[in-house]
PDB file of N, CA and C in Angstrom:
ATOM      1  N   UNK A   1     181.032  -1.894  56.327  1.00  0.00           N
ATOM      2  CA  UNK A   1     181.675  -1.421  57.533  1.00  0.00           C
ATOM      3  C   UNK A   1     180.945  -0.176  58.002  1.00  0.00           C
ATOM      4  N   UNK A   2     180.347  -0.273  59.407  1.00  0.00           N
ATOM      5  CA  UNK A   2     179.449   0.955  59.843  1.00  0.00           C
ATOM      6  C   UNK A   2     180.767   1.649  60.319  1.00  0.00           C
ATOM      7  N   UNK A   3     180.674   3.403  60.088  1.00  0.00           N
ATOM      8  CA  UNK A   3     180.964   4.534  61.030  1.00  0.00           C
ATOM      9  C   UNK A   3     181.227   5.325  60.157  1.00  0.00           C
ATOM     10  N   UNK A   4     182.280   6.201  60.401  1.00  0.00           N
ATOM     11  CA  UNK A   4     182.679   7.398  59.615  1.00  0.00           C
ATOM     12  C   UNK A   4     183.625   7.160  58.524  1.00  0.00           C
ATOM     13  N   UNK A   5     183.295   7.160  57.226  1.00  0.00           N
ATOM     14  CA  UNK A   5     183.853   7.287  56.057  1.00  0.00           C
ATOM     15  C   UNK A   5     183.786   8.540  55.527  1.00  0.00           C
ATOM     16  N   UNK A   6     184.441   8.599  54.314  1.00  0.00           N
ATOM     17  CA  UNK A   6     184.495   9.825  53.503  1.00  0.00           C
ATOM     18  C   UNK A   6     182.899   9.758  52.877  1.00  0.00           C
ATOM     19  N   UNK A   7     182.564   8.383  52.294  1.00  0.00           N
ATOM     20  CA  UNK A   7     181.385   8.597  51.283  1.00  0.00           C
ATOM     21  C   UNK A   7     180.621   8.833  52.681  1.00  0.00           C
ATOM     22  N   UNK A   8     180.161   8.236  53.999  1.00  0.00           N
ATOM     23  CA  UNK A   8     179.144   8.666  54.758  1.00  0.00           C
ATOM     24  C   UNK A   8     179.391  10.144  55.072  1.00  0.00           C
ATOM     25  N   UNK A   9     180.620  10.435  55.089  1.00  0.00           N
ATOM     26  CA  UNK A   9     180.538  12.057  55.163  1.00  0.00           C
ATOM     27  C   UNK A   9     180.070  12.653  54.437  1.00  0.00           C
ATOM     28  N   UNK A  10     180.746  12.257  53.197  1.00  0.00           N
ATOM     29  CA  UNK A  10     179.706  13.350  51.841  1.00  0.00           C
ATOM     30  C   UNK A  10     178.063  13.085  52.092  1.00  0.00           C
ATOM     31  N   UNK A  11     177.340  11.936  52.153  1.00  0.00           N
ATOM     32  CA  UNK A  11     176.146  11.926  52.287  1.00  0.00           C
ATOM     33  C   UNK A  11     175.541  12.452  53.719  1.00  0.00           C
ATOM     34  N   UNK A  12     176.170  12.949  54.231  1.00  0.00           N
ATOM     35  CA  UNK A  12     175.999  13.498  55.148  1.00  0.00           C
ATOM     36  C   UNK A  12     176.018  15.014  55.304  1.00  0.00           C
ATOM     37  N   UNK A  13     176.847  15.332  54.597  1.00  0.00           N
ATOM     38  CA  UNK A  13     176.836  16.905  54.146  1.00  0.00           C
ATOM     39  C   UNK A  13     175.911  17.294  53.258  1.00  0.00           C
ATOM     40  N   UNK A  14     175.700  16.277  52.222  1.00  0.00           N
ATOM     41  CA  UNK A  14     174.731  16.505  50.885  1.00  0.00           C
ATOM     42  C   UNK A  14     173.329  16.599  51.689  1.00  0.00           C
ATOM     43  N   UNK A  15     172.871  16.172  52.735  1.00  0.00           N
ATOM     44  CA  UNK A  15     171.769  15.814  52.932  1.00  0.00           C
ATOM     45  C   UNK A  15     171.478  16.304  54.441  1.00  0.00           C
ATOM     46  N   UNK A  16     172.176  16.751  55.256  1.00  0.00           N
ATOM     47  CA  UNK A  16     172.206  17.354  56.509  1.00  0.00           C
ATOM     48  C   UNK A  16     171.607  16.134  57.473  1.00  0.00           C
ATOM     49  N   UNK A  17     171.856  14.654  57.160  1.00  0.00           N
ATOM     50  CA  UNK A  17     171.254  13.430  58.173  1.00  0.00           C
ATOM     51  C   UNK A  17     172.146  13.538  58.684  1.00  0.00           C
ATOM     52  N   UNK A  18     171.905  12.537  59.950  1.00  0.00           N
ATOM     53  CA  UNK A  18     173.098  11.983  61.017  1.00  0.00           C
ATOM     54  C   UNK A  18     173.294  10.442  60.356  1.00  0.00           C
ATOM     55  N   UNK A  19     174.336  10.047  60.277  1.00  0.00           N
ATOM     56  CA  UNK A  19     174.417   8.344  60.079  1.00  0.00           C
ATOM     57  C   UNK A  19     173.215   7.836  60.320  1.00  0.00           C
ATOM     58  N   UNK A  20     172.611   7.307  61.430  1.00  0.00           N
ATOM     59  CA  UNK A  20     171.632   6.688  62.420  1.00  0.00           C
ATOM     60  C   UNK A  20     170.352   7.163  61.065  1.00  0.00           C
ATOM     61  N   UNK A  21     170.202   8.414  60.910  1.00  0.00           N
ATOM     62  CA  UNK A  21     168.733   9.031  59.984  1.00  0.00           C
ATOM     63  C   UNK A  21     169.347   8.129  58.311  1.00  0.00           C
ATOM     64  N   UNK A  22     170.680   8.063  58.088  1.00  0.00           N
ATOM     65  CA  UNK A  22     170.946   7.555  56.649  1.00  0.00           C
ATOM     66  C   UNK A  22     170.647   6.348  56.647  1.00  0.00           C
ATOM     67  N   UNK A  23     170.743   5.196  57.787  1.00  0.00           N
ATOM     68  CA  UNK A  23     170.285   4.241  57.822  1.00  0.00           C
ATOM     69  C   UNK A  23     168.872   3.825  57.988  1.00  0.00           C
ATOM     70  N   UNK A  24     168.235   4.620  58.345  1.00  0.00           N
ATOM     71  CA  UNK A  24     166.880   4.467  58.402  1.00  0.00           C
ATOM     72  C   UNK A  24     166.239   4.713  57.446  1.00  0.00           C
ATOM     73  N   UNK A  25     166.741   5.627  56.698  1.00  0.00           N
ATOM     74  CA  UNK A  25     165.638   6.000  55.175  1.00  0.00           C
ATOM     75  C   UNK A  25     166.212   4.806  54.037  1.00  0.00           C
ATOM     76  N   UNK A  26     167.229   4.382  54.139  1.00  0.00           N
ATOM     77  CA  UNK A  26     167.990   3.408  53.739  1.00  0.00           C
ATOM     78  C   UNK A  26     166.932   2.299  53.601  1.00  0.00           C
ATOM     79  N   UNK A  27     166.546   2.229  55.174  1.00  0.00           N
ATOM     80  CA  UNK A  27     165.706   0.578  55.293  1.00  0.00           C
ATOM     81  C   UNK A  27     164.817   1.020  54.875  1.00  0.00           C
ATOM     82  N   UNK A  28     163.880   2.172  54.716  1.00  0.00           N
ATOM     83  CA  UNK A  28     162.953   2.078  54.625  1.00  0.00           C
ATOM     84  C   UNK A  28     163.058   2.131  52.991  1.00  0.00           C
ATOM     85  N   UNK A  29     163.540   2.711  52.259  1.00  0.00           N
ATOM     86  CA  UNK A  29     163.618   2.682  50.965  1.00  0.00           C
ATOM     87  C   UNK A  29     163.388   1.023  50.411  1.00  0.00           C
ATOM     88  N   UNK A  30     164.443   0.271  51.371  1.00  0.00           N
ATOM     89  CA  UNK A  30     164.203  -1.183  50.870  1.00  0.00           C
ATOM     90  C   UNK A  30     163.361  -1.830  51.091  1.00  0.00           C
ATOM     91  N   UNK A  31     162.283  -1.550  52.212  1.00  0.00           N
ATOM     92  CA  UNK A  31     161.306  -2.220  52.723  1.00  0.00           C
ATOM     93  C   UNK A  31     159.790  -1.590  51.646  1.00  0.00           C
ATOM     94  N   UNK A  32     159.803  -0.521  51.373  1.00  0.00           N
ATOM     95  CA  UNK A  32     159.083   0.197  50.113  1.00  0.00           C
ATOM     96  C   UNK A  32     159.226  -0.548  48.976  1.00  0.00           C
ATOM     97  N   UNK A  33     160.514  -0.748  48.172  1.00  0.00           N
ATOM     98  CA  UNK A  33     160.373  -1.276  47.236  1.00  0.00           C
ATOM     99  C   UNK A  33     160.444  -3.202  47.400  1.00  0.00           C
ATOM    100  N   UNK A  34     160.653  -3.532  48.792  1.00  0.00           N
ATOM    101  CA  UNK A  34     159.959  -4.778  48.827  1.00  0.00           C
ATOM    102  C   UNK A  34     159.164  -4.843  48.494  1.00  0.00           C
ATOM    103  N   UNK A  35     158.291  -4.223  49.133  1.00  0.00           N
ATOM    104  CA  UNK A  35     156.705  -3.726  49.003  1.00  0.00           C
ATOM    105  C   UNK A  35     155.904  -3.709  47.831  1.00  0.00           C
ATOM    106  N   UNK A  36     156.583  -2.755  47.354  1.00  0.00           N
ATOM    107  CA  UNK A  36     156.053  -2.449  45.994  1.00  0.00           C
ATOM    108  C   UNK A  36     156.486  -3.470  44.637  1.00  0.00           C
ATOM    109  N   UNK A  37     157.188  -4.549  44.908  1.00  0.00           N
ATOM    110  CA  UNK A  37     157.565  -5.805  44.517  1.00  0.00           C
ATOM    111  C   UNK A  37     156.712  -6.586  44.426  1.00  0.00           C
ATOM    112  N   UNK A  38     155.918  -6.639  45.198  1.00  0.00           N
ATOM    113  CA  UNK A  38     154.839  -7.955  45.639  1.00  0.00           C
ATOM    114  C   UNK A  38     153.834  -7.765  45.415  1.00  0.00           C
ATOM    115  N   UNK A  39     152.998  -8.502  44.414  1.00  0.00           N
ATOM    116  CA  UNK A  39     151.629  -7.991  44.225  1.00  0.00           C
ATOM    117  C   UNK A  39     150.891  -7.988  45.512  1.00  0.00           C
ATOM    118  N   UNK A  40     149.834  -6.492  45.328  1.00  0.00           N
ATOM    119  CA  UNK A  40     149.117  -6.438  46.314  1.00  0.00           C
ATOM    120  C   UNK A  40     147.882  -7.427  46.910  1.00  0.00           C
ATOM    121  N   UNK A  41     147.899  -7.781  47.979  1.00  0.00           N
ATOM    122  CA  UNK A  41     146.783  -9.064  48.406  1.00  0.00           C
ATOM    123  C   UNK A  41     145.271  -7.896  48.992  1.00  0.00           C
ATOM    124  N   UNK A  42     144.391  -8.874  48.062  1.00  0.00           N
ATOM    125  CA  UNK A  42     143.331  -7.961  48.249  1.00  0.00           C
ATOM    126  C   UNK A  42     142.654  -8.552  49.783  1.00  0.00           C
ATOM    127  N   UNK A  43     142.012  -7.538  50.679  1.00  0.00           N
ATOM    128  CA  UNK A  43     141.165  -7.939  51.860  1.00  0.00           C
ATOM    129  C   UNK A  43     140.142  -9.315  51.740  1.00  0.00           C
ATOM    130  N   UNK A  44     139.618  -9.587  50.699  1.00  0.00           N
ATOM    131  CA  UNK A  44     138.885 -10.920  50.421  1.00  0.00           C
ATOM    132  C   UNK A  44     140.402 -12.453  50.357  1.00  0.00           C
ATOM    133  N   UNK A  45     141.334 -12.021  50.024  1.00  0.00           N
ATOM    134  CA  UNK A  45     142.223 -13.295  49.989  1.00  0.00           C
ATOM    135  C   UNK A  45     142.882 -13.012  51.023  1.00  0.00           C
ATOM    136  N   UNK A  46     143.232 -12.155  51.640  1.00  0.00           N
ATOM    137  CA  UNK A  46     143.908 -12.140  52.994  1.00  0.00           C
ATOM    138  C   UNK A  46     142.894 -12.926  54.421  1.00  0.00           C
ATOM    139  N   UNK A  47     141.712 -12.752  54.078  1.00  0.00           N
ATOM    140  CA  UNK A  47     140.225 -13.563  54.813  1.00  0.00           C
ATOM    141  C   UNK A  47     140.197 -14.332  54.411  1.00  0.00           C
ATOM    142  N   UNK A  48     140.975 -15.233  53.284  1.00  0.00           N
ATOM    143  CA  UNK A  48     140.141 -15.929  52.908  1.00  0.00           C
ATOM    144  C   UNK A  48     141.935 -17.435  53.263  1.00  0.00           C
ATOM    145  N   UNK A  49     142.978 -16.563  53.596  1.00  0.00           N
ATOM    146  CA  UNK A  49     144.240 -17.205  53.484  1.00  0.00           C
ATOM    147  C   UNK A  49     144.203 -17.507  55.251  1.00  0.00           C
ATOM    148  N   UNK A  50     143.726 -16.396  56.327  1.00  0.00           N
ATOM    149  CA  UNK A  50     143.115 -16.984  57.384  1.00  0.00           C
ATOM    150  C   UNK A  50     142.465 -17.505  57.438  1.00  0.00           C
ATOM    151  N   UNK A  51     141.509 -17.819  57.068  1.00  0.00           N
ATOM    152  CA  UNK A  51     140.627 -18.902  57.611  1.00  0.00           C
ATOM    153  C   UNK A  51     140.942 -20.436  57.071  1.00  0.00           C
ATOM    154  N   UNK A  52     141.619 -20.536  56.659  1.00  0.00           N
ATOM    155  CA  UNK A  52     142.460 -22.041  55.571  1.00  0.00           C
ATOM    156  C   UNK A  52     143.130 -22.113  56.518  1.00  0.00           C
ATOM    157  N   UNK A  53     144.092 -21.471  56.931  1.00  0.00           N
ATOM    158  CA  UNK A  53     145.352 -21.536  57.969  1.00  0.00           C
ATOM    159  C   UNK A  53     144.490 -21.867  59.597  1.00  0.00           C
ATOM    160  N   UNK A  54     143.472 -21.277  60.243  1.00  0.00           N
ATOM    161  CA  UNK A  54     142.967 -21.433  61.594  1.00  0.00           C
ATOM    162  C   UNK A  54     142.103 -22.952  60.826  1.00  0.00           C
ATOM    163  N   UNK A  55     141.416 -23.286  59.847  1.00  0.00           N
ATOM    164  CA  UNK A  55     141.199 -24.580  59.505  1.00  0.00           C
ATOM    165  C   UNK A  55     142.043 -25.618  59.789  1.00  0.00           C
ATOM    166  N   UNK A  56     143.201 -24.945  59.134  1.00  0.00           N
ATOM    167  CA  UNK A  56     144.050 -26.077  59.043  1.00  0.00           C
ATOM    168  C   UNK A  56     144.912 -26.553  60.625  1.00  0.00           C
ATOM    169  N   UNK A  57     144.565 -25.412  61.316  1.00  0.00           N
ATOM    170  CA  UNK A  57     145.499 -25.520  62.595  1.00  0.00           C
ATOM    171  C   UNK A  57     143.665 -26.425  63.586  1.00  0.00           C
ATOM    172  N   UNK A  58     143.029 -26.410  63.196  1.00  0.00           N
ATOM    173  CA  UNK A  58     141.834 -26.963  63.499  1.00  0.00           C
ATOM    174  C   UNK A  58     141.629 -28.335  63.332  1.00  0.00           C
ATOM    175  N   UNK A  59     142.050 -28.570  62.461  1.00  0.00           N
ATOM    176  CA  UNK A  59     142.477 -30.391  61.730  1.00  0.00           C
ATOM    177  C   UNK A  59     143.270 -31.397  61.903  1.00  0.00           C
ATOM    178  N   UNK A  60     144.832 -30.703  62.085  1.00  0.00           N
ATOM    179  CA  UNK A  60     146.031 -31.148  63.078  1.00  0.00           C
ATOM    180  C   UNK A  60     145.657 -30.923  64.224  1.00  0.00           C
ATOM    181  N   UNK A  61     145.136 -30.090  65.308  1.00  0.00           N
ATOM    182  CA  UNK A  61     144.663 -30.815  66.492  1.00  0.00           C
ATOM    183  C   UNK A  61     143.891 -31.866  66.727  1.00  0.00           C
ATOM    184  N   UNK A  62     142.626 -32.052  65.810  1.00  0.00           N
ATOM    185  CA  UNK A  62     141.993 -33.034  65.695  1.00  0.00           C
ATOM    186  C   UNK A  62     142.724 -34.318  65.833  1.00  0.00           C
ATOM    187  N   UNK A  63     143.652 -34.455  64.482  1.00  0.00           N
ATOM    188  CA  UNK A  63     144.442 -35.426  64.406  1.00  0.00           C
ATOM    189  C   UNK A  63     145.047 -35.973  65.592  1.00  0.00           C
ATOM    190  N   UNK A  64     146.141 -34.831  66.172  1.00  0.00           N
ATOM    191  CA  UNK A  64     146.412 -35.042  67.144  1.00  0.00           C
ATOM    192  C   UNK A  64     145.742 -35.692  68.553  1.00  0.00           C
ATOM    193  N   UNK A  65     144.529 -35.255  68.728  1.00  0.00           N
ATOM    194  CA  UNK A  65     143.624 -35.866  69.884  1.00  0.00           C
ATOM    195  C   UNK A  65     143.275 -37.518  69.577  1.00  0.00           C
ATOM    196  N   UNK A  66     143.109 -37.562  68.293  1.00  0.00           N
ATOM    197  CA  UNK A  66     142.758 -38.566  67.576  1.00  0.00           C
ATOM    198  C   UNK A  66     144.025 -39.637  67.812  1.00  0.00           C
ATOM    199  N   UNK A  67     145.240 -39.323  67.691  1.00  0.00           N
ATOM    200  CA  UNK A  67     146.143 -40.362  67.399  1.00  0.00           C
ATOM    201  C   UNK A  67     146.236 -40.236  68.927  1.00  0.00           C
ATOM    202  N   UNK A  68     146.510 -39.150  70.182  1.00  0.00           N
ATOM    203  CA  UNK A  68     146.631 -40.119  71.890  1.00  0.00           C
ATOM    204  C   UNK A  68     145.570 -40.472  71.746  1.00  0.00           C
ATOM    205  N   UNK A  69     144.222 -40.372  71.674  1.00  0.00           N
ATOM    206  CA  UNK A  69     142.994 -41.249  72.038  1.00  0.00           C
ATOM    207  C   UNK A  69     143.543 -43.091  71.783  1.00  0.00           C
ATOM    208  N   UNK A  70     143.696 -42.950  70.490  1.00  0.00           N
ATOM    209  CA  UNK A  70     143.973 -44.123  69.705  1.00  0.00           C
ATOM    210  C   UNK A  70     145.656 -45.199  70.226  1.00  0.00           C
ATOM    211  N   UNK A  71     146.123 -44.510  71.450  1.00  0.00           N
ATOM    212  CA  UNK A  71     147.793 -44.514  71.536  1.00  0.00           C
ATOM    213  C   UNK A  71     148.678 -44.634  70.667  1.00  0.00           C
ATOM    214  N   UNK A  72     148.381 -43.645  69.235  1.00  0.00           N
ATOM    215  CA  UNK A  72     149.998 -43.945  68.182  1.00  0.00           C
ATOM    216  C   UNK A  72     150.858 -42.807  68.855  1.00  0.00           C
ATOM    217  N   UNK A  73     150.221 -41.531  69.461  1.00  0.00           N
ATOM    218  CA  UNK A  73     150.950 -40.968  70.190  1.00  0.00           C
ATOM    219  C   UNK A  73     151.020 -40.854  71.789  1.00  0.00           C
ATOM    220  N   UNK A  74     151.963 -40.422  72.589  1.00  0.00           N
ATOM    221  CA  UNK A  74     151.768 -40.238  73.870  1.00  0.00           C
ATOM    222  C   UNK A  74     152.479 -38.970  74.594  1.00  0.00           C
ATOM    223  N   UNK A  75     152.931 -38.298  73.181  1.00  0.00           N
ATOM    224  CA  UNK A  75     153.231 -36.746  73.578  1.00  0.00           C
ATOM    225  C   UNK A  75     152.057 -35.524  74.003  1.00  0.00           C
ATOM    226  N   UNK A  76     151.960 -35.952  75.543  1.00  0.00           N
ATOM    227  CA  UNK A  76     150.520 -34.977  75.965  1.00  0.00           C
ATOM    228  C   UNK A  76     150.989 -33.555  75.511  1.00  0.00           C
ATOM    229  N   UNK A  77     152.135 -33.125  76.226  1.00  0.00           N
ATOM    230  CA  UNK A  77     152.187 -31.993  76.047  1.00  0.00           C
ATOM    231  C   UNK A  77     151.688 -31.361  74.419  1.00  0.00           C
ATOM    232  N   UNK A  78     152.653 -32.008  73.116  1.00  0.00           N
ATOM    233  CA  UNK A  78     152.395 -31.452  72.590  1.00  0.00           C
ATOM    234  C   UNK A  78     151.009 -31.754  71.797  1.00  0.00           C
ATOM    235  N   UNK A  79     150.450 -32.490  72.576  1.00  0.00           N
ATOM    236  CA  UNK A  79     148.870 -32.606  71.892  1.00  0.00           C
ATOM    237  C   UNK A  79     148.438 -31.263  72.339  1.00  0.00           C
ATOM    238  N   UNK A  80     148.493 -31.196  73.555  1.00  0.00           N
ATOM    239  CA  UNK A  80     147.440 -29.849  74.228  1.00  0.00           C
ATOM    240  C   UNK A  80     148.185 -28.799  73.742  1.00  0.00           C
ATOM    241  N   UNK A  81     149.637 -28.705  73.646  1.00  0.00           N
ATOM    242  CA  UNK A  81     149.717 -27.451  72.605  1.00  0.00           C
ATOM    243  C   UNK A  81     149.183 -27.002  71.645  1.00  0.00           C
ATOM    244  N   UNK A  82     148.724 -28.051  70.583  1.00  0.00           N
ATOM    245  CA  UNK A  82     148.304 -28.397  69.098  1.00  0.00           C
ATOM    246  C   UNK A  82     146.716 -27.778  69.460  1.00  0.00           C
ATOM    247  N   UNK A  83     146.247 -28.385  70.181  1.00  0.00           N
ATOM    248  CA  UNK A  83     144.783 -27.744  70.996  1.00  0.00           C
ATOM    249  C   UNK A  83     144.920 -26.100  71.162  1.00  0.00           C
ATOM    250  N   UNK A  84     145.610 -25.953  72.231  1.00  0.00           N
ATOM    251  CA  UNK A  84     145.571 -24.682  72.425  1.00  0.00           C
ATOM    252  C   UNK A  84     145.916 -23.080  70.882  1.00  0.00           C
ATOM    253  N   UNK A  85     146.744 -23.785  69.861  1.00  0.00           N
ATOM    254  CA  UNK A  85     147.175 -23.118  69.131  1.00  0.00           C
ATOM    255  C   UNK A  85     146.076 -22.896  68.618  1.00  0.00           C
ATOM    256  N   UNK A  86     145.459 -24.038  67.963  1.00  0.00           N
ATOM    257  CA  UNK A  86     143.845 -23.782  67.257  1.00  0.00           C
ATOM    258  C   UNK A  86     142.677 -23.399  68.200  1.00  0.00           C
ATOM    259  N   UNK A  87     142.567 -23.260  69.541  1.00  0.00           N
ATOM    260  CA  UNK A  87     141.545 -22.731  69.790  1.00  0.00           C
ATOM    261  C   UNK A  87     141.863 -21.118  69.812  1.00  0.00           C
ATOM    262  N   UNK A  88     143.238 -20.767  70.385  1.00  0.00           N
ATOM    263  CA  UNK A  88     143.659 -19.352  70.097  1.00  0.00           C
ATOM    264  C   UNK A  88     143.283 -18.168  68.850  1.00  0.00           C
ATOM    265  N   UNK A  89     143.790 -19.515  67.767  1.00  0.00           N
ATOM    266  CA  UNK A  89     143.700 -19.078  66.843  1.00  0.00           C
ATOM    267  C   UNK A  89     141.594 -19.131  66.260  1.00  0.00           C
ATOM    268  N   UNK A  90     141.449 -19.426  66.578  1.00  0.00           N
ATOM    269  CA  UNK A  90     139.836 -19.620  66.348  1.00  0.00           C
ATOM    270  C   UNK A  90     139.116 -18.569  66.797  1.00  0.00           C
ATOM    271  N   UNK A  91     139.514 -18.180  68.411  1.00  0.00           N
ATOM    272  CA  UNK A  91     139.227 -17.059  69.279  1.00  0.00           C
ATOM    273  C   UNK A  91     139.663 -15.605  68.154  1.00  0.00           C
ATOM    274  N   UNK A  92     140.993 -15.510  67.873  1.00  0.00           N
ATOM    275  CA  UNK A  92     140.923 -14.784  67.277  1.00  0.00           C
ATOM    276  C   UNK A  92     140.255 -14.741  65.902  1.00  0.00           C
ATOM    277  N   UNK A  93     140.059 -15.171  65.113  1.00  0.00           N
ATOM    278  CA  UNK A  93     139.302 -15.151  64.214  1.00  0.00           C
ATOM    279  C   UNK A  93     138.086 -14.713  64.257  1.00  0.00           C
ATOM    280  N   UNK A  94     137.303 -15.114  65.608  1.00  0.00           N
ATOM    281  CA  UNK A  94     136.124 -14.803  65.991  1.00  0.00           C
ATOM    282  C   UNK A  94     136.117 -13.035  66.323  1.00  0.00           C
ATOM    283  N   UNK A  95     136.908 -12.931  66.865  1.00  0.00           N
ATOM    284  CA  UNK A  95     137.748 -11.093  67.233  1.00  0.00           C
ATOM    285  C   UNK A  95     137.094 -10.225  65.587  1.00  0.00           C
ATOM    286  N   UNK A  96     138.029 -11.039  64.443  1.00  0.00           N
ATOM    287  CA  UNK A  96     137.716 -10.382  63.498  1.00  0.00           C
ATOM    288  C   UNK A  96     136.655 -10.372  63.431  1.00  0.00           C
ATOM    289  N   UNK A  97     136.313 -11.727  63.474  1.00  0.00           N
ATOM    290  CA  UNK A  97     134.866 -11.129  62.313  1.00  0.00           C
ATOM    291  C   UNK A  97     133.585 -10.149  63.179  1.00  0.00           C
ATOM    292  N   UNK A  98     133.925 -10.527  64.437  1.00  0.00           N
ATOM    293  CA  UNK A  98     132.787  -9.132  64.883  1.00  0.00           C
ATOM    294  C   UNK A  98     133.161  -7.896  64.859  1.00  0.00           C
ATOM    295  N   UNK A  99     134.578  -7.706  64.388  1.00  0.00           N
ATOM    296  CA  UNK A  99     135.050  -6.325  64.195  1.00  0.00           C
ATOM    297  C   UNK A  99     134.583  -6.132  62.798  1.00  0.00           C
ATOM    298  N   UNK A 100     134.294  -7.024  61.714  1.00  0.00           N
ATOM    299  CA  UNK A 100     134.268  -6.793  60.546  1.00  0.00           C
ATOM    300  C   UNK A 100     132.741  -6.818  60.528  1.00  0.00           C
ATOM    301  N   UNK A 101     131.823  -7.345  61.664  1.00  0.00           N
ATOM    302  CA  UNK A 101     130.514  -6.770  61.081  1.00  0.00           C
ATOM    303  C   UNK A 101     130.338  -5.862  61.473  1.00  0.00           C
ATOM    304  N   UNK A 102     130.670  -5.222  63.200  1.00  0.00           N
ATOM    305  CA  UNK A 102     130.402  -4.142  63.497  1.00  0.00           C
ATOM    306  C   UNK A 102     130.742  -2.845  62.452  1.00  0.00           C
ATOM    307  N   UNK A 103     132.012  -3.008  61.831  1.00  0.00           N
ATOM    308  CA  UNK A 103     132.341  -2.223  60.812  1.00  0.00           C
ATOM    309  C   UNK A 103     130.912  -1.717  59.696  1.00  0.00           C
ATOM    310  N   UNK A 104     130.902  -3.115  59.297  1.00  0.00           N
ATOM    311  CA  UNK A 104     129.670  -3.225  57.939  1.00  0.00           C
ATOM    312  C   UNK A 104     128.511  -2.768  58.628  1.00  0.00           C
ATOM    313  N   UNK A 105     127.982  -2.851  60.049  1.00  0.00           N
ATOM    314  CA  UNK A 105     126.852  -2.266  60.519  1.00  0.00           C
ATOM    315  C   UNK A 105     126.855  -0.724  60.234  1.00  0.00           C
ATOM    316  N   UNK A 106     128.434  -0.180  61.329  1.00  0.00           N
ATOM    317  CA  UNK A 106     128.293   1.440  60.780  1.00  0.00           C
ATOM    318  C   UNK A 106     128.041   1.827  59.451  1.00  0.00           C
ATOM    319  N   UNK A 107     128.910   1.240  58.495  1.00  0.00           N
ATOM    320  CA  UNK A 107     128.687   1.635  56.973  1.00  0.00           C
ATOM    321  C   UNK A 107     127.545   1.686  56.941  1.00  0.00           C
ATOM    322  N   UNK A 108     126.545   0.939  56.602  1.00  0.00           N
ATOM    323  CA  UNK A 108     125.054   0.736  56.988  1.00  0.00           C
ATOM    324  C   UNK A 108     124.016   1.687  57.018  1.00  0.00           C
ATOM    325  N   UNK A 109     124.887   2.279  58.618  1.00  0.00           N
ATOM    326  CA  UNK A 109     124.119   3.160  59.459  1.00  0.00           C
ATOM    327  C   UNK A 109     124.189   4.880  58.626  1.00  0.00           C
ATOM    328  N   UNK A 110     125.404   4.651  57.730  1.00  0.00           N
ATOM    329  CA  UNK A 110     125.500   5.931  57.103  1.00  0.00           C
ATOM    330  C   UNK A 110     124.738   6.425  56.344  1.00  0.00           C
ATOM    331  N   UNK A 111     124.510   7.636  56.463  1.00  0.00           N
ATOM    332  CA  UNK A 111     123.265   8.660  55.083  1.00  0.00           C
ATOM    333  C   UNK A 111     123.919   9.351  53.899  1.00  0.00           C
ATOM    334  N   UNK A 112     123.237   8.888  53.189  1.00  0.00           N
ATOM    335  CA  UNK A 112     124.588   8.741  51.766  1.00  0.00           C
ATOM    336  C   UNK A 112     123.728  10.323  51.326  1.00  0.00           C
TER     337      UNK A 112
END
């Protein structure tokens, strides 16, 4: 039950928050030890869990073009959705990785 209680009062006196600030350190406390719950994913499997996923959204469109070509389907719309998701997603991918060489260029460029 949100508002004014005795215990939100005491924690409120103990700690000089407003309700609104007790709930927020609240979430964040829980979202921290979510956090800190979950083993950490290193930058090589997080690259490596995108590009499986924009594959895979690469393959089901295929399919998809494949089965209206063939007429087992005749849902245009969601063919060209299926299209559009994987080329989106492809585009972005492409985003990264020239952000990730330009990155590796500066490193590069540095005088150790």
């Amino acid at each position: 039950m949100d508002g004014l209680t005795i215990s939100n009062l005491d924690k409120m006196l103990e700690t000089g928050k407003t309700t609104s600030q007790l709930k927020q350190s609240q979430f964040k406390n829980k979202v921290l030890k979510e956090s800190l719950d979950k083993p950490a994913e290193t930058f090589s499997s997080t690259l490596k869990n995108a590009i499986h996923s924009v594959d895979k959204l690469q393959k089901d469109a295929d399919t998809m073009v494949q089965k209206l070509a063939t007429g087992e389907t005749k849902n245009i719309p969601e063919v060209l959705i299926s299209v559009e998701k994987a080329d989106i997603a492809l585009r972005l991918m492409m985003q990264v990785r020239n952000k990730v060489i330009d990155a590796y260029q500066e490193i590069m460029k540095m005088q150790v």
